[in-house]
Protein backbone atom coordinates (compact mmCIF):
# COMPACT_ATOMS: atom_id res chain seq x y z
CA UNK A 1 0.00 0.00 0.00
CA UNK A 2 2.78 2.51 -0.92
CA UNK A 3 0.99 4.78 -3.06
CA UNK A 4 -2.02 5.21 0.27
CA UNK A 5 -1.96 8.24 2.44
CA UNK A 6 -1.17 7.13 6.15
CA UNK A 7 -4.41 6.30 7.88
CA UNK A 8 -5.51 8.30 11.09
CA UNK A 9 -3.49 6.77 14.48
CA UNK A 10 -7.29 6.81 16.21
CA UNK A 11 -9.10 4.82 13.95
CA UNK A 12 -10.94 1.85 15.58
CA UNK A 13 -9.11 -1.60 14.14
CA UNK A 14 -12.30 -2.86 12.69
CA UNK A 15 -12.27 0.55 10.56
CA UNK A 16 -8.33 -0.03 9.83
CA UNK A 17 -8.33 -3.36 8.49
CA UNK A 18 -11.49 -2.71 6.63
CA UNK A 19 -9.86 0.09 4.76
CA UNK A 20 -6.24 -1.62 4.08
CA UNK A 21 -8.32 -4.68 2.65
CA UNK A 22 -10.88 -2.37 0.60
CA UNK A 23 -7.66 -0.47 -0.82
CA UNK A 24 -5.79 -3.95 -1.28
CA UNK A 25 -8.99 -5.00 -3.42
CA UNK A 26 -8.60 -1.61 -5.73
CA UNK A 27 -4.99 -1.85 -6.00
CA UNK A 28 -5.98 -5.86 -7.23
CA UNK A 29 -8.34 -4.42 -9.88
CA UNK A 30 -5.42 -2.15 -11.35
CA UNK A 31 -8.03 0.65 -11.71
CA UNK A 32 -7.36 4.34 -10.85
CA UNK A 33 -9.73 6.43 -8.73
CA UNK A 34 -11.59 8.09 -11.93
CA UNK A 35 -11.96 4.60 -14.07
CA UNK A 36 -12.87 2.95 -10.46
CA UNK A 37 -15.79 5.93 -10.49
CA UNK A 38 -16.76 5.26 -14.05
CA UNK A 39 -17.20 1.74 -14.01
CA UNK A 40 -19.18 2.35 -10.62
CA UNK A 41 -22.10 4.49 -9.40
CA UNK A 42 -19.49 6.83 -7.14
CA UNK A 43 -17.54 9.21 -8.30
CA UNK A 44 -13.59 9.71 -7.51
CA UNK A 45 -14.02 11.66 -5.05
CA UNK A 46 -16.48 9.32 -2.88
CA UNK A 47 -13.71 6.75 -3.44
CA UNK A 48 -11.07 8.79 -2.64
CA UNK A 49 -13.40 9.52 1.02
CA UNK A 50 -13.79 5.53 1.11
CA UNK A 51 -10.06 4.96 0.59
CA UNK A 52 -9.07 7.30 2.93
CA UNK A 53 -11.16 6.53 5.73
CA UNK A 54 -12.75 10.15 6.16
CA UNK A 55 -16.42 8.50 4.78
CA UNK A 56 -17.51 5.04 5.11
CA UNK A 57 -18.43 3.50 2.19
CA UNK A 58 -22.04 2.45 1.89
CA UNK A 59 -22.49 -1.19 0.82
CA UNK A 60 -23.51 -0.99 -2.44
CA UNK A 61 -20.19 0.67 -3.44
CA UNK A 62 -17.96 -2.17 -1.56
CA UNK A 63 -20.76 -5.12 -3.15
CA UNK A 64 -19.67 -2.81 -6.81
CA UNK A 65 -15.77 -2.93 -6.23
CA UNK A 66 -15.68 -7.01 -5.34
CA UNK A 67 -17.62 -7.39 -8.68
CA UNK A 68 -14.92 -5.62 -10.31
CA UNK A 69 -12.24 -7.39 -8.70
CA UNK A 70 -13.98 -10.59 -9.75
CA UNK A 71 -14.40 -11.87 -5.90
CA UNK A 72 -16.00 -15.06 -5.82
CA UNK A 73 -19.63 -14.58 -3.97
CA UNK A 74 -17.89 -16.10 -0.81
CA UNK A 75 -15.40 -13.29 -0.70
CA UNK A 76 -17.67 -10.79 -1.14
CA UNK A 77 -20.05 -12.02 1.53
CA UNK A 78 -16.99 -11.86 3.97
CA UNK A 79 -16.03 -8.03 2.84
CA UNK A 80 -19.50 -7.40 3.71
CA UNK A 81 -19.28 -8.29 6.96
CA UNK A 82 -16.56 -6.82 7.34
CA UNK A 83 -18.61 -3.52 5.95
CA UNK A 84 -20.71 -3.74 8.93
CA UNK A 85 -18.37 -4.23 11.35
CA UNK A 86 -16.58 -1.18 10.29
CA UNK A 87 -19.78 0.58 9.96
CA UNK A 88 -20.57 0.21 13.51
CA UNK A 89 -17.24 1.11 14.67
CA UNK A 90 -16.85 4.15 12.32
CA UNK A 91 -16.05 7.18 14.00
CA UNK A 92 -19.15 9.93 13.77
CA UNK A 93 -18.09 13.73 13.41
CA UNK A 94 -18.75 15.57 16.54
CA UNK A 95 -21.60 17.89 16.71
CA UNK A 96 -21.69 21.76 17.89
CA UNK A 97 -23.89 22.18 21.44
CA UNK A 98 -27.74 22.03 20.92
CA UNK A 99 -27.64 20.63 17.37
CA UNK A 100 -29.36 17.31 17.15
CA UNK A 101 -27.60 13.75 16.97
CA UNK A 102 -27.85 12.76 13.42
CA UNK A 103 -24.89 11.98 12.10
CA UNK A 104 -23.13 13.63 8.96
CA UNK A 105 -23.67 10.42 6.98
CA UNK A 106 -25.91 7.87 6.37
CA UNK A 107 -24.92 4.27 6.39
CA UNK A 108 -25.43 4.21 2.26
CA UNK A 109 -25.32 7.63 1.32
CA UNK A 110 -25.04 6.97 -2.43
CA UNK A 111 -27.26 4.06 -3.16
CA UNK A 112 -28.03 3.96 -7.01
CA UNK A 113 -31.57 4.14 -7.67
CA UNK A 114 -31.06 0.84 -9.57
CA UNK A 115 -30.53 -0.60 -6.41
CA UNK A 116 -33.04 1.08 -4.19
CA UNK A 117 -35.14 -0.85 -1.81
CA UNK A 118 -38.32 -2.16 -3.40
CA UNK A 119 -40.12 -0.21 -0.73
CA UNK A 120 -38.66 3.19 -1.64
CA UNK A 121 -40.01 2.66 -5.37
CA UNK A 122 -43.67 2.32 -4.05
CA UNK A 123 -44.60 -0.56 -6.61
CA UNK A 124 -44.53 -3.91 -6.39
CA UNK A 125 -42.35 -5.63 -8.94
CA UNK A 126 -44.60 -8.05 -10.17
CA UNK A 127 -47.71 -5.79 -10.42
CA UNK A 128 -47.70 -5.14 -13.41
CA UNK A 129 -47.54 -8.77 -15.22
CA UNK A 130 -50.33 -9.60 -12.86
CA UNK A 131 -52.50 -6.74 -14.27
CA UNK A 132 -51.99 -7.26 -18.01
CA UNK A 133 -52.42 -11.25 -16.72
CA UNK A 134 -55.72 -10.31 -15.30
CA UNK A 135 -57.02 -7.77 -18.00
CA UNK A 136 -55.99 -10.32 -20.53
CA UNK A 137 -58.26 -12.94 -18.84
CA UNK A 138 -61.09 -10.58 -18.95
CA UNK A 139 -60.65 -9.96 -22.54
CA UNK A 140 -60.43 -13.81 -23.30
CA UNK A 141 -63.72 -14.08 -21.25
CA UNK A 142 -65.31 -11.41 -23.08
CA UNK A 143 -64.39 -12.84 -26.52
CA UNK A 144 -65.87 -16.31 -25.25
CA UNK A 145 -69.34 -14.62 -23.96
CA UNK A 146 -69.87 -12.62 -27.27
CA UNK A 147 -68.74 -15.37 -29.81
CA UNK A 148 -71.04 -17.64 -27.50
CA UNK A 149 -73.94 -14.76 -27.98
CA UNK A 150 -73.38 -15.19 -31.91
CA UNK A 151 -72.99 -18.44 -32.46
CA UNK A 152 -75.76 -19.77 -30.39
């Protein structure tokens, strides 16, 4: 890891080792920062936050980067718990007196809307089928009553 800025003395270990194995896995892919961003749904400058350890990366973009690297599903399962270990250890920015607890960032700040929950989208994903199923149906019926009507 020659080429990485130093990591902060104070971060947690869970945060550390998450970090020098996330930057191992981009250094594996050969990719810089700005074909890392184009290939993904963060720009270089979220990876550069990521890579740096001043913003943890939300899941999506670590799930994105062990594609890249070609990771067996295996691997990637165990850099995402690894996510979430780091996650929960990450250190929050401090907050001036009397402003509320939120912290600065969310745990998946940039989640592409291609991979949004199926609850944020409002629809079902199989509504629609089931509609065109049903009005289909109805049509077929219809067919059958009037053809019946003529015919008999």
């Amino acid at each position: 890891m020659s080429g990485w800025q130093p990591l902060a003395e104070d971060l947690p270990p869970e945060v550390r080792h998450f970090v020098e194995q996330l930057r191992l896995l981009k250094d594996r892919t050969g990719l810089s920062l700005v074909s890392l961003g184009a290939r993904t749904a963060y720009s270089k400058s979220s990876w550069h936050r990521y890579l740096n350890a001043t913003q943890p990366p939300p899941r999506q973009a670590v799930l994105a980067l062990c594609r890249i690297a070609g990771l067996a599903d295996a691997d990637a399962e165990r850099f995402a718990v690894r996510w979430e270990l780091a996650v929960k250890a990450w250190p929050r920015p401090a907050k001036p007196a009397g402003e509320e607890s939120e912290p600065e960032y969310e745990d998946d700040p940039t989640l592409p809307w291609w991979d949004a929950p199926e609850e944020a989208s409002g629809r079902r994903p199989g509504a629609w089928p089931l509609l065109y199923a049903a009005l289909l149906l109805l049509l077929m019926l219809l067919v059958l009553a009037v053809g019946a009507v003529l015919l008999g």
